[in-house]
PDB file of N, CA and C in Angstrom:
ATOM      1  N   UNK A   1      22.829 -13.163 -19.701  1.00  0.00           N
ATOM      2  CA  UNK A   1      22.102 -12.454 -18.661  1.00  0.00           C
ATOM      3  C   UNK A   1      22.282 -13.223 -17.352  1.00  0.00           C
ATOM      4  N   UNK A   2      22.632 -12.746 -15.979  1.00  0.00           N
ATOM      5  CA  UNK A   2      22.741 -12.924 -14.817  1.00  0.00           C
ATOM      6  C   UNK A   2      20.823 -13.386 -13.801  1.00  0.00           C
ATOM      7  N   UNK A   3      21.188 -14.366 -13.084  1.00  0.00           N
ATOM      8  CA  UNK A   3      20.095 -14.478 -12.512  1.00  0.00           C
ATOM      9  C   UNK A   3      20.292 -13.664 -10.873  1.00  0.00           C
ATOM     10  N   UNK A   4      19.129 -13.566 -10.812  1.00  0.00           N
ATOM     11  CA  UNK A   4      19.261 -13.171  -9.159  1.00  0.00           C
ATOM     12  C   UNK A   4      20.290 -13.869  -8.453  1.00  0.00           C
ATOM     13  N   UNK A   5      20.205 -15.596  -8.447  1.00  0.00           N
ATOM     14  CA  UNK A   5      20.618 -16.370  -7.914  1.00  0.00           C
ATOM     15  C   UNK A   5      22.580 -15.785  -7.691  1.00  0.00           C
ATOM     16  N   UNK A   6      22.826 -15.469  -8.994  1.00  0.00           N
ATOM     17  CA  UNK A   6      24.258 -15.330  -9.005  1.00  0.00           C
ATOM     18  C   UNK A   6      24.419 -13.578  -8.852  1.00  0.00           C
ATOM     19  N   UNK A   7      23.517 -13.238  -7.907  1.00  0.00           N
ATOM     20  CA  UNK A   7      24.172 -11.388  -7.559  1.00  0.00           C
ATOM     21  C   UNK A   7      24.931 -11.824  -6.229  1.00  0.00           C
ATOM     22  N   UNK A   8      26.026 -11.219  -5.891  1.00  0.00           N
ATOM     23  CA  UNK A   8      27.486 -11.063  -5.063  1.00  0.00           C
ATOM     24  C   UNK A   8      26.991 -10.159  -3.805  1.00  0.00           C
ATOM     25  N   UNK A   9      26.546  -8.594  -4.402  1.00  0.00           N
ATOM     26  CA  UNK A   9      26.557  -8.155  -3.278  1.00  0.00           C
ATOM     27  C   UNK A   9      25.308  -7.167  -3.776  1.00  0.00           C
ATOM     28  N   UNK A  10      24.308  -7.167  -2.785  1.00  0.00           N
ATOM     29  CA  UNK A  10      23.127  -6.068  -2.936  1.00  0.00           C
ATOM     30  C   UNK A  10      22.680  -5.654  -0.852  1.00  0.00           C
ATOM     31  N   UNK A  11      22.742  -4.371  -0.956  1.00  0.00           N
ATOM     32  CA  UNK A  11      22.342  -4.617   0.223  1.00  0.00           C
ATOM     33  C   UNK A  11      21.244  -3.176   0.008  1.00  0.00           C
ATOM     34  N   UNK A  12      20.114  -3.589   0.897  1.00  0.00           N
ATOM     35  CA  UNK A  12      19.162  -2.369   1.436  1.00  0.00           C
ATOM     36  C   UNK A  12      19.238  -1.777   2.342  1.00  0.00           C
ATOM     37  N   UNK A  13      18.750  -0.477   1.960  1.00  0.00           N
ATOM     38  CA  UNK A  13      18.311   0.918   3.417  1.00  0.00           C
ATOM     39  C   UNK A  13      17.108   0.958   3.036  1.00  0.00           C
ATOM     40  N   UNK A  14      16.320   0.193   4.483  1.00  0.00           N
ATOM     41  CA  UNK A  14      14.933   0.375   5.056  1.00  0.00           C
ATOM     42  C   UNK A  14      14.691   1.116   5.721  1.00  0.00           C
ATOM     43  N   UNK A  15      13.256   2.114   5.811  1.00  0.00           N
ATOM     44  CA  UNK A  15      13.377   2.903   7.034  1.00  0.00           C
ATOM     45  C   UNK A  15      12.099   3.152   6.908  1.00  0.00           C
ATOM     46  N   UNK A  16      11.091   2.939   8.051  1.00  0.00           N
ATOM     47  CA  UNK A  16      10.204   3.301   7.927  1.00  0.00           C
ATOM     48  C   UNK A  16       8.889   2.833   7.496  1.00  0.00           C
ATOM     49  N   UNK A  17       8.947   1.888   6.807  1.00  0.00           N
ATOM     50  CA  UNK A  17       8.052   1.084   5.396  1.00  0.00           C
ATOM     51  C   UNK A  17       8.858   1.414   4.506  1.00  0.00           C
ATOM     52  N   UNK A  18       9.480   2.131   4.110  1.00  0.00           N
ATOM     53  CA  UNK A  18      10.281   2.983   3.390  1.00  0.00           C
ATOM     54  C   UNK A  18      11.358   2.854   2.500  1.00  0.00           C
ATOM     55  N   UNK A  19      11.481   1.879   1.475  1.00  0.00           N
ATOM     56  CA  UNK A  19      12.546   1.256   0.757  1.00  0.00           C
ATOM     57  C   UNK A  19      13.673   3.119   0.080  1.00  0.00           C
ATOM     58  N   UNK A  20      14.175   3.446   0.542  1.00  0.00           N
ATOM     59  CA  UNK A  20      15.145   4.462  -0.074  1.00  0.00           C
ATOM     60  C   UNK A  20      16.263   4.004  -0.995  1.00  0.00           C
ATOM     61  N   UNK A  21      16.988   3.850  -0.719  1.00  0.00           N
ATOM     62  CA  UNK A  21      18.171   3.007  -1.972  1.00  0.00           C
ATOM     63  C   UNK A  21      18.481   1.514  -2.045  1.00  0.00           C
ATOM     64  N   UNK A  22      18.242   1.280  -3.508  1.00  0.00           N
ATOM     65  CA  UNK A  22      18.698  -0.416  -3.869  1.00  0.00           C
ATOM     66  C   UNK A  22      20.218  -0.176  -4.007  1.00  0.00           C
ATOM     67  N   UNK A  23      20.886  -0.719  -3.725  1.00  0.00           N
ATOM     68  CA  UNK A  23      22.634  -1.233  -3.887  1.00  0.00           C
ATOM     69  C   UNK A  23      22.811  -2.129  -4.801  1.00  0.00           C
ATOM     70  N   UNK A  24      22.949  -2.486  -5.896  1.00  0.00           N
ATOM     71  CA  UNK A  24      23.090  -3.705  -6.617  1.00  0.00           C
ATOM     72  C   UNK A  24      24.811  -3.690  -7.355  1.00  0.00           C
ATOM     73  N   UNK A  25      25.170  -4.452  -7.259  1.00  0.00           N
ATOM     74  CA  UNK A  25      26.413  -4.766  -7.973  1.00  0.00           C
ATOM     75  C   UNK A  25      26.718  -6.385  -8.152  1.00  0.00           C
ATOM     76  N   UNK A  26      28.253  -6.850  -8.430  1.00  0.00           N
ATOM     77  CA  UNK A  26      28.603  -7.824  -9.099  1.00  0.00           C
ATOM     78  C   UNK A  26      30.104  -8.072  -9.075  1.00  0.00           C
ATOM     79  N   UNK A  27      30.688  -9.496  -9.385  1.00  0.00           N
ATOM     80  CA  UNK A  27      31.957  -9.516  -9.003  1.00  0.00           C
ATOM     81  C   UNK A  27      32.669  -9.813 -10.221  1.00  0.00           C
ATOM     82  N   UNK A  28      31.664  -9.243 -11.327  1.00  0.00           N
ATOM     83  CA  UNK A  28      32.413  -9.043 -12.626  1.00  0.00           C
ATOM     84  C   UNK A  28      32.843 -10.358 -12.931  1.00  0.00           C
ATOM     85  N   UNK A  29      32.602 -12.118 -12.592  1.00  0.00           N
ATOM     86  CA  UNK A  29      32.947 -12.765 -13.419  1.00  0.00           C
ATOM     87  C   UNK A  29      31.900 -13.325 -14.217  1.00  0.00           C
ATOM     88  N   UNK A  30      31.780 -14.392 -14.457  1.00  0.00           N
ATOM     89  CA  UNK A  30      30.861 -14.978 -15.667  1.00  0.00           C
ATOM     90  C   UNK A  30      31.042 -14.890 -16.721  1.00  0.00           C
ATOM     91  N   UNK A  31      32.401 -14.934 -17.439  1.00  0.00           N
ATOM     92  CA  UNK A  31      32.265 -15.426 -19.209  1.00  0.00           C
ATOM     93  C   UNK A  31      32.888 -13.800 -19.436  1.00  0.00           C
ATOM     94  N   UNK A  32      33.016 -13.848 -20.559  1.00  0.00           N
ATOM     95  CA  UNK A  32      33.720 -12.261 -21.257  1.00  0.00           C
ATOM     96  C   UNK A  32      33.027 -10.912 -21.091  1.00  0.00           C
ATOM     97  N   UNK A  33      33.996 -10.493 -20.394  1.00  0.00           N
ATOM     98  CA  UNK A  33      33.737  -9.352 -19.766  1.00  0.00           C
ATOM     99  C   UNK A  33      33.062  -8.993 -18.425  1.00  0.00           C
ATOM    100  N   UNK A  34      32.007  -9.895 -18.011  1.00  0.00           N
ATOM    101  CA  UNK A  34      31.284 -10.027 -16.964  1.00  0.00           C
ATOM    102  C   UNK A  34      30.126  -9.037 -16.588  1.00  0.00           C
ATOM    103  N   UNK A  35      29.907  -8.329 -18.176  1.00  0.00           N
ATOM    104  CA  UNK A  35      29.185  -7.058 -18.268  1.00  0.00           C
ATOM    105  C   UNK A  35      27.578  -7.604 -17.961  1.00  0.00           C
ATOM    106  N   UNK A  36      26.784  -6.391 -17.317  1.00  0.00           N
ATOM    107  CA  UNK A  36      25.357  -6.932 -17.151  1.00  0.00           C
ATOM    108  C   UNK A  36      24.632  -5.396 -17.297  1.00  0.00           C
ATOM    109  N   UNK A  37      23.612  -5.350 -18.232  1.00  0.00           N
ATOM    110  CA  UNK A  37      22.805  -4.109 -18.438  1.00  0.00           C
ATOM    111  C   UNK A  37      21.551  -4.389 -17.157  1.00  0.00           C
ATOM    112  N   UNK A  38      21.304  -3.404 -16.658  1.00  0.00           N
ATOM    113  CA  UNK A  38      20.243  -3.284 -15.467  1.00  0.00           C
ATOM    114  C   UNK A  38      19.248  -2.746 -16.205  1.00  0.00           C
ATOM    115  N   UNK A  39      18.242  -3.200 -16.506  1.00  0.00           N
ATOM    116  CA  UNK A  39      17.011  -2.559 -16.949  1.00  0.00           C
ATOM    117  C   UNK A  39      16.469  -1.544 -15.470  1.00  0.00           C
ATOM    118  N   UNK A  40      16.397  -2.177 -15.008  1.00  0.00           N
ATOM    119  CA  UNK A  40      15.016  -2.042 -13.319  1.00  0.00           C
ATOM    120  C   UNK A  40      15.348  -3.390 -12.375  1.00  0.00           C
ATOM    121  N   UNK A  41      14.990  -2.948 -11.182  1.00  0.00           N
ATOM    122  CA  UNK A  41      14.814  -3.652 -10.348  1.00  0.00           C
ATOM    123  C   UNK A  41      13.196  -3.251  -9.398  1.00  0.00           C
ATOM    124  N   UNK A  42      12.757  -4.569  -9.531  1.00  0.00           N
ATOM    125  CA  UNK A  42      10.975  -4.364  -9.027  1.00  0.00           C
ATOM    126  C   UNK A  42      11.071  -5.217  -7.954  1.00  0.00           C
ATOM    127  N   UNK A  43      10.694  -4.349  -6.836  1.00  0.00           N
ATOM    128  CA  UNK A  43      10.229  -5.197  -5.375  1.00  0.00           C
ATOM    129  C   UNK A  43       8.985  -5.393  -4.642  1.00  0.00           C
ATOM    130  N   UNK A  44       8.594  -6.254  -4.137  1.00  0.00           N
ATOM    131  CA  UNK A  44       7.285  -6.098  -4.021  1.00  0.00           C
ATOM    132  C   UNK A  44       7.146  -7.073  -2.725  1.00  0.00           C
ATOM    133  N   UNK A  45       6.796  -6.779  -1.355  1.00  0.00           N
ATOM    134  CA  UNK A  45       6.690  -7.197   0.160  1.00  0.00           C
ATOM    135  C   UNK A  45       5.179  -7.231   0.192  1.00  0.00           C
ATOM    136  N   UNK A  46       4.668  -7.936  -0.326  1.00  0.00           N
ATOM    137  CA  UNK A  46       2.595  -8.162  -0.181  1.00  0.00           C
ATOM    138  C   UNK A  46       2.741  -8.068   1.451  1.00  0.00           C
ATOM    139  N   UNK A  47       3.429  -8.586   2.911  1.00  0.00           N
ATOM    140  CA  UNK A  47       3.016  -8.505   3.748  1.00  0.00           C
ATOM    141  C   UNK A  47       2.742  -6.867   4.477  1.00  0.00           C
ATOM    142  N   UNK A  48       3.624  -6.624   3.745  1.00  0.00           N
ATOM    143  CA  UNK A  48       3.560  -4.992   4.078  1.00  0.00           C
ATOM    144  C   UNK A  48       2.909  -4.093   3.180  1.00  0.00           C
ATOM    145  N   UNK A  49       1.742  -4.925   2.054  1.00  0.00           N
ATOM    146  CA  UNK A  49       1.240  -4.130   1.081  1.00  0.00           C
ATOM    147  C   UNK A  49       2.661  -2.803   0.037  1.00  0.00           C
ATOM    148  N   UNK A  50       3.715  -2.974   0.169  1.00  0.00           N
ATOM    149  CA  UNK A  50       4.591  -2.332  -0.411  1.00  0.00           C
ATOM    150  C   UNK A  50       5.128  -2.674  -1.991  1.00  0.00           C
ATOM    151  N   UNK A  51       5.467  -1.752  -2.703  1.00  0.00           N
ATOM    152  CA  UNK A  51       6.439  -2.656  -3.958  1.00  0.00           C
ATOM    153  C   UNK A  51       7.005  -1.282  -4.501  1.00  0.00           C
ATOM    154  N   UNK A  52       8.180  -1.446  -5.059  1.00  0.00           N
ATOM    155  CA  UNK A  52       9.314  -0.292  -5.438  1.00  0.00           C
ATOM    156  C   UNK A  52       9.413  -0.481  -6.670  1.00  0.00           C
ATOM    157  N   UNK A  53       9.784   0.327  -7.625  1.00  0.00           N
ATOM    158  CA  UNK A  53      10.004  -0.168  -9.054  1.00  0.00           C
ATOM    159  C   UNK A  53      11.315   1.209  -8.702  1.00  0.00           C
ATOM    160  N   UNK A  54      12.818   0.373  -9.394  1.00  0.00           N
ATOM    161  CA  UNK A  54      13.941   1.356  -9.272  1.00  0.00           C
ATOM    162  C   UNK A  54      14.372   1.465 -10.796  1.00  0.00           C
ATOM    163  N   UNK A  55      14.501   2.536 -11.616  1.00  0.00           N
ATOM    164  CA  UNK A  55      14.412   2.637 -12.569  1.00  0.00           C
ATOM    165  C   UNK A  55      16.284   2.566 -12.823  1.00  0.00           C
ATOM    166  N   UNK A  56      16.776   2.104 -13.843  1.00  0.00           N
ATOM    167  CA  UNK A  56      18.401   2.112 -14.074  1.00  0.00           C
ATOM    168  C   UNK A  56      18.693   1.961 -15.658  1.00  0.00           C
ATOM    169  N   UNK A  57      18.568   1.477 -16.441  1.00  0.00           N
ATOM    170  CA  UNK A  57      18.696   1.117 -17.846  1.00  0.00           C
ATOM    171  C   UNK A  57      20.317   1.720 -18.089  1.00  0.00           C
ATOM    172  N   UNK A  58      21.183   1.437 -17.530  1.00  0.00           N
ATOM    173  CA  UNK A  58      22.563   1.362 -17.456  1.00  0.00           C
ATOM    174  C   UNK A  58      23.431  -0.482 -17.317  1.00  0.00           C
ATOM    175  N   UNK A  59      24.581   0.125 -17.868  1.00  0.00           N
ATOM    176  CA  UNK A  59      25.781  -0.925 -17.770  1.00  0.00           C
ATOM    177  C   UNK A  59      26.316  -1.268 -16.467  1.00  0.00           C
ATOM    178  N   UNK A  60      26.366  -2.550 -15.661  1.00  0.00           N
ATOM    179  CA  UNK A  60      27.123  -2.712 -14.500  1.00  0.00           C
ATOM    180  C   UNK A  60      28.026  -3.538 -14.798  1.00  0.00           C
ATOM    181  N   UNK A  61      29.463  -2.465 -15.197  1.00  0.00           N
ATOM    182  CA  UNK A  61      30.635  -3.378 -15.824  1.00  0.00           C
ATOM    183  C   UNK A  61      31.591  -2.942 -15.350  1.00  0.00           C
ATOM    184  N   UNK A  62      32.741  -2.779 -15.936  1.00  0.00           N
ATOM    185  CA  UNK A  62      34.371  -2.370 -15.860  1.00  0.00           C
ATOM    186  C   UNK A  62      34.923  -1.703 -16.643  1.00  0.00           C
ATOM    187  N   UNK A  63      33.915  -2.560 -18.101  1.00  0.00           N
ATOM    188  CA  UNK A  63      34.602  -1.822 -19.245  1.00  0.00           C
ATOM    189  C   UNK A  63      33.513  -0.948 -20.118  1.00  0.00           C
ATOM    190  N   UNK A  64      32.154  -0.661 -19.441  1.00  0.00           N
ATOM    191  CA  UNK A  64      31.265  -0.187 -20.123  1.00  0.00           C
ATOM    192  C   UNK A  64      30.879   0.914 -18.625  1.00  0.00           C
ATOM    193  N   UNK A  65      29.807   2.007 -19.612  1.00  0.00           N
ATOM    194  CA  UNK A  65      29.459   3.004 -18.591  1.00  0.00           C
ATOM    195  C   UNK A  65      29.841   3.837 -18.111  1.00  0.00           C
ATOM    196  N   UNK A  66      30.000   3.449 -16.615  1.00  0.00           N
ATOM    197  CA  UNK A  66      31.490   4.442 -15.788  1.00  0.00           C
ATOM    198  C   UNK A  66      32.347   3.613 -14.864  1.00  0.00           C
ATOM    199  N   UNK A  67      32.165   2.300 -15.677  1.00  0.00           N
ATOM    200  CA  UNK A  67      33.358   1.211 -15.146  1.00  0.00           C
ATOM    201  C   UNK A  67      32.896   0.744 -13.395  1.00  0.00           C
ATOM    202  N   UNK A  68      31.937   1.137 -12.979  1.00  0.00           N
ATOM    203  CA  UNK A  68      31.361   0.790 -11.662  1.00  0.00           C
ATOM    204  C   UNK A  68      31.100  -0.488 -11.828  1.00  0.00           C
ATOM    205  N   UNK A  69      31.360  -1.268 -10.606  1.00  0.00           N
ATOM    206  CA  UNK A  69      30.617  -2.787 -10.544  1.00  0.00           C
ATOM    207  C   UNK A  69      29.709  -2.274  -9.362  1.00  0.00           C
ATOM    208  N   UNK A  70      29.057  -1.789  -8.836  1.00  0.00           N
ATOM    209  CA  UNK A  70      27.823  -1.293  -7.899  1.00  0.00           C
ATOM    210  C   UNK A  70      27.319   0.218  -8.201  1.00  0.00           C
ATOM    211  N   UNK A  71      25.984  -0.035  -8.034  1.00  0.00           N
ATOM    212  CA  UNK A  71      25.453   1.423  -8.175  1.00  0.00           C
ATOM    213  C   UNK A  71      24.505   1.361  -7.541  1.00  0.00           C
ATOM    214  N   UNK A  72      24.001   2.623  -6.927  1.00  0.00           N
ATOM    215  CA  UNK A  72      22.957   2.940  -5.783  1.00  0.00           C
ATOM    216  C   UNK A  72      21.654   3.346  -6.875  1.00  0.00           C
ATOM    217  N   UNK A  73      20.541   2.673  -6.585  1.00  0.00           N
ATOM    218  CA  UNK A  73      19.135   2.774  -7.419  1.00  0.00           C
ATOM    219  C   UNK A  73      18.372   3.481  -6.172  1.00  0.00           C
ATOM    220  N   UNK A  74      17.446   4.327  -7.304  1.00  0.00           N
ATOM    221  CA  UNK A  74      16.641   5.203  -6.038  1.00  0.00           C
ATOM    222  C   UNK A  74      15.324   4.876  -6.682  1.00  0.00           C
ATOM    223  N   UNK A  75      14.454   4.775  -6.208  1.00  0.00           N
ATOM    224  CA  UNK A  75      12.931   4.325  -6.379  1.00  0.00           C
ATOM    225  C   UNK A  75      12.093   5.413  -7.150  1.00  0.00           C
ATOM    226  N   UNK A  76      11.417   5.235  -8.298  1.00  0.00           N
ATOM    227  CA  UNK A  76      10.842   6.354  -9.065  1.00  0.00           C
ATOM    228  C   UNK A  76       9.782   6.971  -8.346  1.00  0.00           C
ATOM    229  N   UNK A  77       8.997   6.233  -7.229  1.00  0.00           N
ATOM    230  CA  UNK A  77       8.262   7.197  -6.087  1.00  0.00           C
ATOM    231  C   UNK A  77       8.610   6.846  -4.846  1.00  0.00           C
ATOM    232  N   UNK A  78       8.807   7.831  -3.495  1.00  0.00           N
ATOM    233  CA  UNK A  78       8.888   7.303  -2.454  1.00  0.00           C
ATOM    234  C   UNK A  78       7.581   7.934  -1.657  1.00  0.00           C
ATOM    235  N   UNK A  79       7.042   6.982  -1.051  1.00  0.00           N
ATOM    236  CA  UNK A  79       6.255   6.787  -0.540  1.00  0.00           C
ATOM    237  C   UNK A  79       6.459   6.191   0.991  1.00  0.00           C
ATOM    238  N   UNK A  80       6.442   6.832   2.314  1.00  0.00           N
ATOM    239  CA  UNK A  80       7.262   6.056   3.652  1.00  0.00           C
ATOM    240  C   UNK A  80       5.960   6.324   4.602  1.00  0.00           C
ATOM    241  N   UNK A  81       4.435   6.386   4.209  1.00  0.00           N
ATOM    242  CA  UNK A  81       3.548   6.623   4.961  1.00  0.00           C
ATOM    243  C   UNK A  81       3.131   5.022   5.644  1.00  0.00           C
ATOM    244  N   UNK A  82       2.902   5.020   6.822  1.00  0.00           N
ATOM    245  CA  UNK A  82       2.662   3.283   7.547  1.00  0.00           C
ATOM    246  C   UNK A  82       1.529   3.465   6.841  1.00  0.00           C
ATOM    247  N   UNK A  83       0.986   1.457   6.860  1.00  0.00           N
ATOM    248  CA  UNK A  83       0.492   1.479   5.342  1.00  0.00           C
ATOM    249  C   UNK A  83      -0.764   0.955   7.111  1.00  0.00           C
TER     250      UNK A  83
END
């Protein structure tokens, strides 16, 4: 299993208060195959009272899934009202 520490490339679209899509991917090395299952990704900004839970329970591989090393996560509620 991969730590945060070793993710390559993730980038966000903020808008608003408004977390809309997580980006998460990987540069596919680390040991055989370089495969990593995504359960979820949970965010949570206490200064802005905000937190996202992005639901995924997919493969981020090459040789598993649909061979993607990035995939766009969308948040199971959006919510963009100023808090």
């Amino acid at each position: 299993m991969k730590s945060v520490n070793q993710l390559i490339m993730n980038r966000v679209i903020y808008f608003a208060y408004c977390l809309l899509v997580y980006r998460m991917g990987h540069d596919n090395a680390g040991g055989p195959g370089g495969a990593w299952f995504l359960d979820r990704v949970e965010i949570e900004l206490p200064l802005l009272h905000r937190s996202w839970n992005f639901p995924h329970s997919r493969w981020i591989s090459k040789d598993d899934d649909d061979g993607m090393l990035e995939h766009d996560l969308y948040p199971d509620s959006v919510d963009c009202a100023l808090p």
